[in-house]
C-alpha atoms as a PDB file:
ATOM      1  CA  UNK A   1      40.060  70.829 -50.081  1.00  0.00           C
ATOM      2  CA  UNK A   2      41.549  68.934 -46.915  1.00  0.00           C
ATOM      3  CA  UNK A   3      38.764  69.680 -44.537  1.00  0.00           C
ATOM      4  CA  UNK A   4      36.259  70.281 -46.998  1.00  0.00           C
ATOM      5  CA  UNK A   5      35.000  66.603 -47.257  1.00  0.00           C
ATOM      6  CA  UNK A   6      35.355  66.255 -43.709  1.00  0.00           C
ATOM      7  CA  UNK A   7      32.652  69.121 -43.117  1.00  0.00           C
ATOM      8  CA  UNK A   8      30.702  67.419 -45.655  1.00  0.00           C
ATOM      9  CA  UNK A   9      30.679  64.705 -44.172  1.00  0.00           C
ATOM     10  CA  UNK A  10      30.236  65.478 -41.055  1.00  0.00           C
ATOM     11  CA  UNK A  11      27.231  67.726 -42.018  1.00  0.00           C
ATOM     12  CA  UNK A  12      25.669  64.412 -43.415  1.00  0.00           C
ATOM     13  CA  UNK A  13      26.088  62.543 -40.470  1.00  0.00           C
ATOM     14  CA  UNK A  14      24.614  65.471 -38.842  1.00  0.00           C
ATOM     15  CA  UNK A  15      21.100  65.213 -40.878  1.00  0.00           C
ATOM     16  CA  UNK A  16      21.639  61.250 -40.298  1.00  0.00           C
ATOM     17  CA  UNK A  17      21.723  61.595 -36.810  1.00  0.00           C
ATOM     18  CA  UNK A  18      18.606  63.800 -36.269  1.00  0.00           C
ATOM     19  CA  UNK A  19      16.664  61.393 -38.850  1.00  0.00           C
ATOM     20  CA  UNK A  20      17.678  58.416 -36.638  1.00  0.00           C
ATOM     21  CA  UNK A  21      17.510  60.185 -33.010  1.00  0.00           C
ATOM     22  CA  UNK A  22      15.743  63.027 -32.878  1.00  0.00           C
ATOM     23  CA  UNK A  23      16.799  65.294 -30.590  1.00  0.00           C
ATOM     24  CA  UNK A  24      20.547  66.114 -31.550  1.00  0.00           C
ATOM     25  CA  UNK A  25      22.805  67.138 -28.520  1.00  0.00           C
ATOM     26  CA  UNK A  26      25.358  69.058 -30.426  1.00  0.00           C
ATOM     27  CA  UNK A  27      25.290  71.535 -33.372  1.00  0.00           C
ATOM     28  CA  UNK A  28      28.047  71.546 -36.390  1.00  0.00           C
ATOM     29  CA  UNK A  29      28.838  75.490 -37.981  1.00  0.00           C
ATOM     30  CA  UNK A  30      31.014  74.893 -40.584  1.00  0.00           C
ATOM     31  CA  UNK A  31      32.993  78.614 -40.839  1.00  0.00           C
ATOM     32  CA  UNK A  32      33.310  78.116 -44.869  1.00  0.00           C
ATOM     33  CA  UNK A  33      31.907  75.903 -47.052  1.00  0.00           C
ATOM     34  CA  UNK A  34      33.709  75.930 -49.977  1.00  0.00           C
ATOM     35  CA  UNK A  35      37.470  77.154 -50.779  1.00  0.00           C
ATOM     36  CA  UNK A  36      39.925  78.065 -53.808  1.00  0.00           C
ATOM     37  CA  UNK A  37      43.696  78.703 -54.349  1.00  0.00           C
ATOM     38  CA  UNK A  38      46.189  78.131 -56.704  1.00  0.00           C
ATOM     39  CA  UNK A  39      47.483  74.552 -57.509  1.00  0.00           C
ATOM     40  CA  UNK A  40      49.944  73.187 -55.238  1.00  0.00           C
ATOM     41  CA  UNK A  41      48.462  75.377 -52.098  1.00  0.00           C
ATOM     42  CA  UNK A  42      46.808  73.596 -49.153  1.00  0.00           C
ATOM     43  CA  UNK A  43      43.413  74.913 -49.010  1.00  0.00           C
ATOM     44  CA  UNK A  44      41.609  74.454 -45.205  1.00  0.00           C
ATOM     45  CA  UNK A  45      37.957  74.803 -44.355  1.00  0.00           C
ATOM     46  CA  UNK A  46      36.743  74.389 -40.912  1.00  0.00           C
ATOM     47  CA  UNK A  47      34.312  74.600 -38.294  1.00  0.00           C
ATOM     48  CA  UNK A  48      32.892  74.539 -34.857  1.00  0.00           C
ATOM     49  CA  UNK A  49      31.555  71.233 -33.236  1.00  0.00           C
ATOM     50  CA  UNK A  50      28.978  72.273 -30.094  1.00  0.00           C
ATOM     51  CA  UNK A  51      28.144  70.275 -27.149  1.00  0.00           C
ATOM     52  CA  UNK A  52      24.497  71.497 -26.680  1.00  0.00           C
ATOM     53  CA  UNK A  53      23.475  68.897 -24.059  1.00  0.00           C
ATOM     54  CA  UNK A  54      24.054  68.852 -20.163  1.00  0.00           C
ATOM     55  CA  UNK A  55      26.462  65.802 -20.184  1.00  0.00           C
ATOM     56  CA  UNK A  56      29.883  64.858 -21.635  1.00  0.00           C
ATOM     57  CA  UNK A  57      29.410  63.578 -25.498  1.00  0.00           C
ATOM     58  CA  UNK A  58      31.527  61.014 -27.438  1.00  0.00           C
ATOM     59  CA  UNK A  59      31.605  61.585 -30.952  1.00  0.00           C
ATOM     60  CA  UNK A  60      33.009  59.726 -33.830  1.00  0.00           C
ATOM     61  CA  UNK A  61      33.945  61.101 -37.320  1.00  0.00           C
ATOM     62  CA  UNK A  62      34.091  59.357 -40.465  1.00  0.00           C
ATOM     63  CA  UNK A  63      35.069  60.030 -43.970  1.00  0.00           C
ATOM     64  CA  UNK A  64      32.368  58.329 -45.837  1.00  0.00           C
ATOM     65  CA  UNK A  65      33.138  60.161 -49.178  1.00  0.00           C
ATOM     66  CA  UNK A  66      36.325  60.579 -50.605  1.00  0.00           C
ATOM     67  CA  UNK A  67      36.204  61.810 -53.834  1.00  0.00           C
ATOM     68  CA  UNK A  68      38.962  63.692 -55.155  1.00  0.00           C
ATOM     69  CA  UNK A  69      41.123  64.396 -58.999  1.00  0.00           C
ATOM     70  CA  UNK A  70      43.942  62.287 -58.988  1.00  0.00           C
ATOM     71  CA  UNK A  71      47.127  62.963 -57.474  1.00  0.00           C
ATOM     72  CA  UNK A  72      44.630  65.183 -54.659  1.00  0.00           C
ATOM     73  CA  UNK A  73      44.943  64.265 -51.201  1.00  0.00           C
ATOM     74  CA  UNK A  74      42.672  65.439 -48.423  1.00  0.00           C
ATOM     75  CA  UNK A  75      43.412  65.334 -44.578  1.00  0.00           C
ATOM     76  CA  UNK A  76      40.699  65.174 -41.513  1.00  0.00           C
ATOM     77  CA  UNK A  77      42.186  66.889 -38.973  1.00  0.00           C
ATOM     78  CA  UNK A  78      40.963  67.103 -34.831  1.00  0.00           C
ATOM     79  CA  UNK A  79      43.713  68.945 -33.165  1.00  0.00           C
ATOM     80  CA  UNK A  80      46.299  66.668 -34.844  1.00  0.00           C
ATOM     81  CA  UNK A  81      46.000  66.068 -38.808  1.00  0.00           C
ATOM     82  CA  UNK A  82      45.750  62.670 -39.679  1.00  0.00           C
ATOM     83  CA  UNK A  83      47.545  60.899 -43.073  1.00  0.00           C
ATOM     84  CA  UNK A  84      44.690  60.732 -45.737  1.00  0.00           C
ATOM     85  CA  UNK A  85      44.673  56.926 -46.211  1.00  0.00           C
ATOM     86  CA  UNK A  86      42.932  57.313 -42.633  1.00  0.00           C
END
C-alpha cells in the first residue's frame, strides 16, 4: 500500500498534465498496480518514470490523495523513503 497511492497519483497527474499541455515529455509504467499481503507486512508497488524528450526534465510529485484505514501509513519513496506525514 506504500507506493500504491503514489502511482495513483502520479498516474493522475499524468492524465492532468497531457489535458493541460499536450504533448507530455515523459511516460509513467507503473510495474503493478495493485498489491496484497498479510497484516503487518509492508506491501511496495512501483514503477518506471521516462524522460521521453531531448532535454533535462524537472518533475515534482505530490500526494494529492491519501486515503487509508486507520492506523495505515503509506510512504512515497524516490531513492530515499520519505515519513508519511510528507
Amino acid at each position: 500500500m506504500n507506493r500504491l497511492v503514489a502511482i495513483l497519483v502520479l498516474t493522475l497527474l499524468v492524465g492532468f498534465a497531457h489535458t493541460m499541455y499536450g504533448q507530455l515529455s515523459f511516460t509513467f509504467n507503473p510495474l503493478h498496480t495493485s498489491g496484497t499481503d498479510t497484516l503487518g507486512s509492508e506491501i511496495v508497488l512501483d514503477g518506471t518514470v521516462t524522460n521521453t524528450s531531448a532535454s533535462s526534465l524537472t518533475l515534482m510529485f505530490i500526494r494529492a490523495v491519501n486515503a487509508l484505514p486507520v492506523g495505515w501509513e503509506s510512504s512515497m519513496c524516490l531513492d530515499l523513503c520519505y515519513p508519511p506525514n510528507i
